[in-house]
N, C-alpha and C. Protein backbone atom coordinates (compact mmCIF):
# COMPACT_ATOMS: atom_id res chain seq x y z
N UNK A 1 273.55 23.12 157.62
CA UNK A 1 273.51 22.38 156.38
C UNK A 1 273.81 20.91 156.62
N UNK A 2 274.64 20.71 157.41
CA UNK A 2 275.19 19.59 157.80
C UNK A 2 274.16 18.42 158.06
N UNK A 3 273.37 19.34 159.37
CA UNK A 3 272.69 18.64 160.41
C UNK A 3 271.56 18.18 159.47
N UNK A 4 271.29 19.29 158.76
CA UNK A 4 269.41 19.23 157.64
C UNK A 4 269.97 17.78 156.52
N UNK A 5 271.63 17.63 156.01
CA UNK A 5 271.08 16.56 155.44
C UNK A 5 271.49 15.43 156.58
N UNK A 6 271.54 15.08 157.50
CA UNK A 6 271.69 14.22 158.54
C UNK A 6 270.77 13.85 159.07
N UNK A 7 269.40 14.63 159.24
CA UNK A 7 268.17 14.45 159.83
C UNK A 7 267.22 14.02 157.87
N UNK A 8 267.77 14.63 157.28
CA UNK A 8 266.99 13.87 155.77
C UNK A 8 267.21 12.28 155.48
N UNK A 9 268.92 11.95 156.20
CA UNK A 9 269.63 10.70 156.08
C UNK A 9 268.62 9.98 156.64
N UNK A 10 268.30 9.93 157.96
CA UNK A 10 267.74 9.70 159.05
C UNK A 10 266.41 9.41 158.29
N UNK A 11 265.68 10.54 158.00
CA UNK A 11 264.32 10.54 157.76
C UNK A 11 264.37 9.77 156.69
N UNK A 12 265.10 9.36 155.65
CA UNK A 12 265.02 8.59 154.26
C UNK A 12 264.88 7.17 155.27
N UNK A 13 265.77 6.65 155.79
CA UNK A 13 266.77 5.70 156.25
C UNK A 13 265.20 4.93 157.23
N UNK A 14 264.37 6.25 158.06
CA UNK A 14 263.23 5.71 158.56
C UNK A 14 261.86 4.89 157.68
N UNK A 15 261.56 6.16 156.93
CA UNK A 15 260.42 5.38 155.32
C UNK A 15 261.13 4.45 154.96
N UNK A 16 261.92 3.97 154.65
CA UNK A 16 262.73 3.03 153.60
C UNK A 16 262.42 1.48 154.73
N UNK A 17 263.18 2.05 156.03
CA UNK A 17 262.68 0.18 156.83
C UNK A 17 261.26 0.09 157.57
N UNK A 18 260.61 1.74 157.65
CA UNK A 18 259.08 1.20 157.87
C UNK A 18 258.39 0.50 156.65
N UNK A 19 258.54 0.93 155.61
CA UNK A 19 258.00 0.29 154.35
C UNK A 19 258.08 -1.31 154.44
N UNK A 20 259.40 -2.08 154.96
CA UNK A 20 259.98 -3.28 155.02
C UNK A 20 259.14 -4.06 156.13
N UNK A 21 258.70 -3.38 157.06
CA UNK A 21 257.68 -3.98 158.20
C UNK A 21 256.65 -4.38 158.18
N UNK A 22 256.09 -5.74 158.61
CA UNK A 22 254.95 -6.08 158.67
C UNK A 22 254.16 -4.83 159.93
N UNK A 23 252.63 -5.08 159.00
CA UNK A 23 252.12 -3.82 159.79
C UNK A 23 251.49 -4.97 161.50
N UNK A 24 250.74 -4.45 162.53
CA UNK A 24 250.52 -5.67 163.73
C UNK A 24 249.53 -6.61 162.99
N UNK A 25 248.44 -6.24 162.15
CA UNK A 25 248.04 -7.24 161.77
C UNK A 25 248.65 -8.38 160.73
N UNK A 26 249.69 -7.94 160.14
CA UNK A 26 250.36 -9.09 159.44
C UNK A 26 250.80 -9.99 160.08
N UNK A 27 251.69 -9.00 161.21
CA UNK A 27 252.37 -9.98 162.58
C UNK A 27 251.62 -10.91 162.96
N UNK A 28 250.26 -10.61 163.16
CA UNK A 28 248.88 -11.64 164.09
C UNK A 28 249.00 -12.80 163.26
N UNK A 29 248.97 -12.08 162.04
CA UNK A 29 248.18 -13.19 160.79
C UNK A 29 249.42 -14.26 160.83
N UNK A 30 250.93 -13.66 160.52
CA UNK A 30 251.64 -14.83 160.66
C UNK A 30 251.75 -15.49 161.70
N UNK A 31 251.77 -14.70 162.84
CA UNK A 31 252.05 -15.90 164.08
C UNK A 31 251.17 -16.91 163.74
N UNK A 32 250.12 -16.28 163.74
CA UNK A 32 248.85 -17.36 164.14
C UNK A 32 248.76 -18.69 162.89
N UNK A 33 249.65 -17.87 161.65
CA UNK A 33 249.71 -19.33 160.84
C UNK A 33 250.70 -20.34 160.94
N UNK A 34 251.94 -19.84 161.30
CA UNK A 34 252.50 -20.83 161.92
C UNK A 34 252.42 -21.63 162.90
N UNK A 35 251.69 -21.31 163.87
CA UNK A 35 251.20 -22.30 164.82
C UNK A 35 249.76 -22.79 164.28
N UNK A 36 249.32 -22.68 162.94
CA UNK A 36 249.06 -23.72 162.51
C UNK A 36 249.88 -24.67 161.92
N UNK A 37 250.39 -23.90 161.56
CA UNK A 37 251.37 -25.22 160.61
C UNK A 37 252.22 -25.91 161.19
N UNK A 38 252.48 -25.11 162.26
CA UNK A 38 253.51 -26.48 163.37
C UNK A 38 252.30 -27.21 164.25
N UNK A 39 250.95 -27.34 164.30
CA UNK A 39 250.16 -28.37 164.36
C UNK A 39 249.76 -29.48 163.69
N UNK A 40 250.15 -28.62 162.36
CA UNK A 40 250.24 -29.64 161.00
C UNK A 40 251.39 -30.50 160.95
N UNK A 41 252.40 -29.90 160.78
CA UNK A 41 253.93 -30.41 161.34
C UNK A 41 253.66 -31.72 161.93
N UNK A 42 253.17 -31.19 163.15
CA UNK A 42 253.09 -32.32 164.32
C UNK A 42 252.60 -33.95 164.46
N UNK A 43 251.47 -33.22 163.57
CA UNK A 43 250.57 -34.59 163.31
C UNK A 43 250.92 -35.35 162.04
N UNK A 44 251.13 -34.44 161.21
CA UNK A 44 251.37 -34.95 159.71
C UNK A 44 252.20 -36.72 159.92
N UNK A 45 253.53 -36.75 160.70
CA UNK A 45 254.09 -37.83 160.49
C UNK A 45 253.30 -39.04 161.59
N UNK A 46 252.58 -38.61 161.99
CA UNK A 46 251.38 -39.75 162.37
C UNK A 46 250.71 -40.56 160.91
N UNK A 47 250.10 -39.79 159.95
CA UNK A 47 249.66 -40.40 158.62
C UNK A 47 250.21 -42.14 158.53
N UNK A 48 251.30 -41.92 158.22
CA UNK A 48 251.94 -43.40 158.09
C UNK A 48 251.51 -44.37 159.39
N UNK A 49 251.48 -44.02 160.38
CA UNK A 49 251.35 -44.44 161.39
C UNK A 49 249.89 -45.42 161.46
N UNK A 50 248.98 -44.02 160.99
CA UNK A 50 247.62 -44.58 161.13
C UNK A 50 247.61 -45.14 160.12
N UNK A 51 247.79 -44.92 158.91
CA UNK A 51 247.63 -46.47 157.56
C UNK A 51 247.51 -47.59 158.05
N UNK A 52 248.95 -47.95 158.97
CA UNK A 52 249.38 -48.90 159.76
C UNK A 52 248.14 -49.52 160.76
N UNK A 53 248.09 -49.11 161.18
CA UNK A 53 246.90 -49.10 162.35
C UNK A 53 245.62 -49.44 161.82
N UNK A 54 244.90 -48.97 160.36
CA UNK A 54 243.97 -49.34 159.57
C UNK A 54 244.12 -50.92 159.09
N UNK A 55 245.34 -50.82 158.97
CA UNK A 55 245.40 -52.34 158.09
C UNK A 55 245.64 -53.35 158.98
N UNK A 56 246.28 -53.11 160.31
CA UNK A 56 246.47 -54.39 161.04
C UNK A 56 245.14 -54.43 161.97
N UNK A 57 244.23 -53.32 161.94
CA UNK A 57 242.93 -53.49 162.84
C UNK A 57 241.83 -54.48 161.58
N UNK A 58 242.02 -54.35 160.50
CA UNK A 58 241.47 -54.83 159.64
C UNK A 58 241.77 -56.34 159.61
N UNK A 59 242.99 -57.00 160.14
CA UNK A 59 243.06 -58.19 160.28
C UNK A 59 242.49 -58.65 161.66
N UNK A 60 241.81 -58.24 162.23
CA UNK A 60 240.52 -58.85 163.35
C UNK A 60 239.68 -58.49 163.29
N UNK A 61 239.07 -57.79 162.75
CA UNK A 61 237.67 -57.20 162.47
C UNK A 61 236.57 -58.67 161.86
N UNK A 62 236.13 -58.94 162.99
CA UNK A 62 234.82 -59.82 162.51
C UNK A 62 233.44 -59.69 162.90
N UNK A 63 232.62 -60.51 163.72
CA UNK A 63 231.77 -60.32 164.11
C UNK A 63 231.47 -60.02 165.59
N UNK A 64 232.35 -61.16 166.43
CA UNK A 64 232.42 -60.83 167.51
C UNK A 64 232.28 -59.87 168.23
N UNK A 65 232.02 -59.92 169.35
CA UNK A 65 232.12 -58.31 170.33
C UNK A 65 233.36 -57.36 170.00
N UNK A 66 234.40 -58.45 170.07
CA UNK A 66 235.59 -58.04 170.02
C UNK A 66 236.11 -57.46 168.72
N UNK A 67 235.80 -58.30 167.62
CA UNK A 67 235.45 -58.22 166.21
C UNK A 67 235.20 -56.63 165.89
N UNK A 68 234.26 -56.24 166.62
CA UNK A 68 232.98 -55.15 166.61
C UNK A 68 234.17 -54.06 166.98
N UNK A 69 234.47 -54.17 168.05
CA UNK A 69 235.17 -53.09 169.11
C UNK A 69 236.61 -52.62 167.37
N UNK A 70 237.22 -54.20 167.45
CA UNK A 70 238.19 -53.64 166.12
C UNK A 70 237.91 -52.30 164.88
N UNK A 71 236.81 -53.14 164.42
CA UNK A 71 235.91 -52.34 163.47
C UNK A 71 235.74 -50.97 163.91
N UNK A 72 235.41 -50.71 165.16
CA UNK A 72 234.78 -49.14 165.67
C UNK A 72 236.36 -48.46 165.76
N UNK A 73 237.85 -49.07 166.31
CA UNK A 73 238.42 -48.09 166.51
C UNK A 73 239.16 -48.12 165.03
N UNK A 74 239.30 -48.99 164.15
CA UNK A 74 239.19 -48.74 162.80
C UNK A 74 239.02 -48.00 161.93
N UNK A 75 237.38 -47.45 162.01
CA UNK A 75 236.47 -46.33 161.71
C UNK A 75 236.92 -45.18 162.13
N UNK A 76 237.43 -45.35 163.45
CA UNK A 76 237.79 -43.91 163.98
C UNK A 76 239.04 -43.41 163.36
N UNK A 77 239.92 -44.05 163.21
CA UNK A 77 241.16 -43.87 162.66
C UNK A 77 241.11 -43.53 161.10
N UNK A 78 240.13 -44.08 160.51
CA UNK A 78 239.79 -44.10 159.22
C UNK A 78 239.15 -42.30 159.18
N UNK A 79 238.43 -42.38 160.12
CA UNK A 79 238.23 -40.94 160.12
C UNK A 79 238.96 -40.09 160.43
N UNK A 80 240.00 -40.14 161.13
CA UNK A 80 240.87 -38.80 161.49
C UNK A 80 241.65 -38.84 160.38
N UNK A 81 242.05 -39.96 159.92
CA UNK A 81 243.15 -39.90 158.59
C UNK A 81 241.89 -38.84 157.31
N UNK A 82 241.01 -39.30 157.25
CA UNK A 82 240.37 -38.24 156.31
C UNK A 82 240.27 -37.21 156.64
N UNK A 83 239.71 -36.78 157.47
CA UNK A 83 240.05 -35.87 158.61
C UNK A 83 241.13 -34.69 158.04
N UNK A 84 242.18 -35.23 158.22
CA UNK A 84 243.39 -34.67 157.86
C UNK A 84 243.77 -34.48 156.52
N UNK A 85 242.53 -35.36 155.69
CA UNK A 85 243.13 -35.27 153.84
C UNK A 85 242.54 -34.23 153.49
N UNK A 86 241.26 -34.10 154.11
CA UNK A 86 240.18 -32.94 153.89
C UNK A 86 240.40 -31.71 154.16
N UNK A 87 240.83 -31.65 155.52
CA UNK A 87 241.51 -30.29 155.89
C UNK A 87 242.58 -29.63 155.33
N UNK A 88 243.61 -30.65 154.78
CA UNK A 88 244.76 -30.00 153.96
C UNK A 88 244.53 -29.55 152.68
N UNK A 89 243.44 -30.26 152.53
CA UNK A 89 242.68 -29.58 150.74
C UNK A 89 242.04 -28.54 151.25
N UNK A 90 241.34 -28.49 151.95
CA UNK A 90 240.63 -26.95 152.37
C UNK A 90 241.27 -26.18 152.54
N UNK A 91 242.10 -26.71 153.20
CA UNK A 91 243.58 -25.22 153.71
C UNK A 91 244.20 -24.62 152.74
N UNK A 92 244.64 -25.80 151.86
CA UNK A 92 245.58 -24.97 150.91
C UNK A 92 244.36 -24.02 149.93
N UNK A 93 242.94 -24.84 149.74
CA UNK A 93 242.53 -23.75 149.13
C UNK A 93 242.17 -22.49 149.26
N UNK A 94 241.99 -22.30 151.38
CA UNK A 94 241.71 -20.77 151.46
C UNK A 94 242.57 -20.32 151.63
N UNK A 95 244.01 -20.93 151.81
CA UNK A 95 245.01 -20.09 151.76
C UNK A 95 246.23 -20.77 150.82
N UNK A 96 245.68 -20.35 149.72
CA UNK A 96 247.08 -20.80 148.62
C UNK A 96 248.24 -19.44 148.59
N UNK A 97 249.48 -20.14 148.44
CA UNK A 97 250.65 -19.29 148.64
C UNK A 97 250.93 -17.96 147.98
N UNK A 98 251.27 -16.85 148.88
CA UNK A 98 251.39 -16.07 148.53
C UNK A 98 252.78 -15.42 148.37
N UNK A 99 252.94 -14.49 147.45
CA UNK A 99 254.38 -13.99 147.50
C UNK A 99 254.32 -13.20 148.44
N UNK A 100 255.81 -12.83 148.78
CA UNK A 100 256.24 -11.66 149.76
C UNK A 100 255.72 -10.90 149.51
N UNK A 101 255.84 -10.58 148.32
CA UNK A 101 255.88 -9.04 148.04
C UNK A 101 254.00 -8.62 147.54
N UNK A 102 253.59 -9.23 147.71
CA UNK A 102 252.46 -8.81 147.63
C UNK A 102 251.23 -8.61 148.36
N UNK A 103 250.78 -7.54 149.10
CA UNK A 103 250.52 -7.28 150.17
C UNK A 103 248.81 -7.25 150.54
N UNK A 104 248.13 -7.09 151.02
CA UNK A 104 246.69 -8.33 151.13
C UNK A 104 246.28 -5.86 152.19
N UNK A 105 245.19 -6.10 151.36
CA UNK A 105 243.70 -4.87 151.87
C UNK A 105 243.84 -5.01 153.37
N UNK A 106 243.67 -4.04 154.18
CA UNK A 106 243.23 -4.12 155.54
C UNK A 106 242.10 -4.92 155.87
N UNK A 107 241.19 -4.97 154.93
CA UNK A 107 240.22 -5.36 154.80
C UNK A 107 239.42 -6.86 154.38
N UNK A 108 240.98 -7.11 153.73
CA UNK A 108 240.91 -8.77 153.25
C UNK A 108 241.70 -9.08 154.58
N UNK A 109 242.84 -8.77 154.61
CA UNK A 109 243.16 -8.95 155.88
C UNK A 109 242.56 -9.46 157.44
N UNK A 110 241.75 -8.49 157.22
CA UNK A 110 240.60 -8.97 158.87
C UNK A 110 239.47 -10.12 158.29
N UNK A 111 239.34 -10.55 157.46
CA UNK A 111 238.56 -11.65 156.66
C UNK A 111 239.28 -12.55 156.70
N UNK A 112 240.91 -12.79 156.36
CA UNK A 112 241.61 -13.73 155.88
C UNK A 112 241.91 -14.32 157.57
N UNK A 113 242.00 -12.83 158.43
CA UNK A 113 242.16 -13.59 160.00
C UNK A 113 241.50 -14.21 160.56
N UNK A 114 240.09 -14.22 160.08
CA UNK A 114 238.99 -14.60 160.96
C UNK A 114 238.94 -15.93 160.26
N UNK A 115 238.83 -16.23 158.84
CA UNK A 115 239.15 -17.58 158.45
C UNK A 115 240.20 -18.38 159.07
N UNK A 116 241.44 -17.70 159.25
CA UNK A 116 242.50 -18.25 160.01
C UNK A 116 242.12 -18.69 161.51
N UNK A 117 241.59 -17.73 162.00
CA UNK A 117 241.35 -18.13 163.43
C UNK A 117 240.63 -19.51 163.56
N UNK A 118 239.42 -19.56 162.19
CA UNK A 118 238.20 -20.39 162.51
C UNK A 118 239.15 -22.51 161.90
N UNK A 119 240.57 -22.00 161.21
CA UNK A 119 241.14 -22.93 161.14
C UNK A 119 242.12 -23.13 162.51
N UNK A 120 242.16 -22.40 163.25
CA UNK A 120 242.99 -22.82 164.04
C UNK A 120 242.60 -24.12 165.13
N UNK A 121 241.26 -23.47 165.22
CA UNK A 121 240.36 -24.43 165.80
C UNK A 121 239.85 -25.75 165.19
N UNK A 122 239.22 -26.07 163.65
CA UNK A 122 240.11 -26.89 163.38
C UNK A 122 241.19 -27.85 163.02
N UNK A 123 242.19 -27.08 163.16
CA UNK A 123 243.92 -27.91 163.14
C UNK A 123 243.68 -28.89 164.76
N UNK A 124 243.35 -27.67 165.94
CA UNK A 124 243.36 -27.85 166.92
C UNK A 124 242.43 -29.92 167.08
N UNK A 125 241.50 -29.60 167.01
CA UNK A 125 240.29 -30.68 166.67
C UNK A 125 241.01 -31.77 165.57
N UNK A 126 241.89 -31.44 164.93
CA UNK A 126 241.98 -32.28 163.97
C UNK A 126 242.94 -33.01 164.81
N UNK A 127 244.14 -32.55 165.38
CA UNK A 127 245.49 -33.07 166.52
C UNK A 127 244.56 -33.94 167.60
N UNK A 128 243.27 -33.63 168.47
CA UNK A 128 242.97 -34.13 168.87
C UNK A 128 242.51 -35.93 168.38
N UNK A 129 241.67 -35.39 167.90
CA UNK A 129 240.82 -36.43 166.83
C UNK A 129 242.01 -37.67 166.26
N UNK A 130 242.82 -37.19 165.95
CA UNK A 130 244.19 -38.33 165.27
C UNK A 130 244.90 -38.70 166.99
N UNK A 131 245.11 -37.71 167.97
CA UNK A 131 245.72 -38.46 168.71
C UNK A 131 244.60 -39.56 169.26
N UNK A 132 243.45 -39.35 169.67
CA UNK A 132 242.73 -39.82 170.11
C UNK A 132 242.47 -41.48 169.25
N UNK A 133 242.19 -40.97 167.94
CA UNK A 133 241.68 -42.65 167.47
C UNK A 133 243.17 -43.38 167.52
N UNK A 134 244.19 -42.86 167.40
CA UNK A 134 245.75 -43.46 167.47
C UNK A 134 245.73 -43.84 168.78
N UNK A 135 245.54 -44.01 169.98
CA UNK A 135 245.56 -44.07 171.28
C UNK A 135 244.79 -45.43 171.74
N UNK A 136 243.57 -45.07 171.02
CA UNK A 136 242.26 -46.37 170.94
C UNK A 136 242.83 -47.17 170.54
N UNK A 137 243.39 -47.20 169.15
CA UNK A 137 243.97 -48.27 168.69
C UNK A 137 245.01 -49.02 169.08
N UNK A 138 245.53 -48.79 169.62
CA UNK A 138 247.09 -48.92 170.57
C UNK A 138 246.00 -49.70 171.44
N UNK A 139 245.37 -48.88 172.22
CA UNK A 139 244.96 -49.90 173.63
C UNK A 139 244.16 -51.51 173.12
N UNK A 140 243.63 -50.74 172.07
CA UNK A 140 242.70 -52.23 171.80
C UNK A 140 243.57 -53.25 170.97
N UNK A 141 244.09 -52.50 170.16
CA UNK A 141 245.12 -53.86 169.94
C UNK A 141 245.91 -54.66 170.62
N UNK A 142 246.08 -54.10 171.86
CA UNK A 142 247.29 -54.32 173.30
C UNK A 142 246.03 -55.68 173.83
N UNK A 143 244.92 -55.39 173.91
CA UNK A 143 244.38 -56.26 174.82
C UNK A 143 244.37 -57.76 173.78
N UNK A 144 244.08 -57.79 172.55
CA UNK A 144 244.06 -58.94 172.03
C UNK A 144 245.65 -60.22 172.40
C-alpha cells in the first residue's frame, strides 16, 4: 500500500514537470532566437554611431573624387542603418510576442523554425553589412 502510493507520488510528481518542459523543438526554436537577438543586441548600439557617421560624412561630400568616395561610404552606411530599421519591423512582425503559456502546433512550429532560421541569416548579413559600412567610414574619414 505504501509503496503503490509512493510510485503514484512519483508518477504524479513525473506528468506534472514533464508538462513544464519545453518539448526539443521549442529548445531549437529558443536557442536559435536568442542568438538572434544577441546579434541584435550587438549591433543595435552601433545605430547612434552610424547617424554620427552619416552626418559628419555629409560635411565633405562634394564633387571631387574624394567628394565622391564620401558620398559612396555615406550611402553605405545609410544603407545598413535602414537595413536594420527594416529588419526590426519585419522581425517583430513575424514574430510578435508571445505568452508563456501559450503553446505554438508541431506544425506551426517547424514553419515558425524555418522562418527563424531564414532570419538568422539575415541578422547574420545585417551585423556584417553595419560593421562593414562603419569600418569604411572610419578609414575614409581617417585619410582626409
Amino acid at each position: 500500500m505504501k509503496s503503490s502510493f509512493i510510485y503514484s507520488a512519483l508518477l504524479l510528481l513525473l506528468v506534472c514537470t514533464s508538462c513544464n518542459q519545453l518539448s526539443k523543438e521549442e529548445q531549437e526554436f529558443d536557442i536559435l532566437m536568442q542568438k538572434i537577438i544577441d546579434v541584435h543586441d550587438e549591433v543595435m548600439p552601433k545605430m547612434g554611431e552610424m547617424s554620427s557617421l552619416i552626418k559628419e560624412l555629409e560635411t565633405k561630400v562634394d564633387t571631387t573624387a574624394q567628394g565622391q568616395s564620401y558620398a559612396k561610404a555615406q550611402q553605405d552606411v545609410k544603407d545598413a542603418y535602414d537595413f536594420m530599421m527594416s529588419w526590426m519591423s519585419e522581425f517583430s512582425d513575424t514574430f510578435p510576442h508571445q505568452e508563456e503559456d501559450q503553446k505554438v502546433d508541431k506544425e506551426k512550429m517547424s514553419s515558425q523554425m524555418k522562418l527563424l532560421q531564414e532570419e538568422e541569416v539575415k541578422v547574420n548579413k545585417l551585423k556584417d553589412q553595419i560593421n562593414a559600412s562603419i569600418e569604411n567610414a572610419k578609414q575614409i574619414l581617417k585619410k582626409s
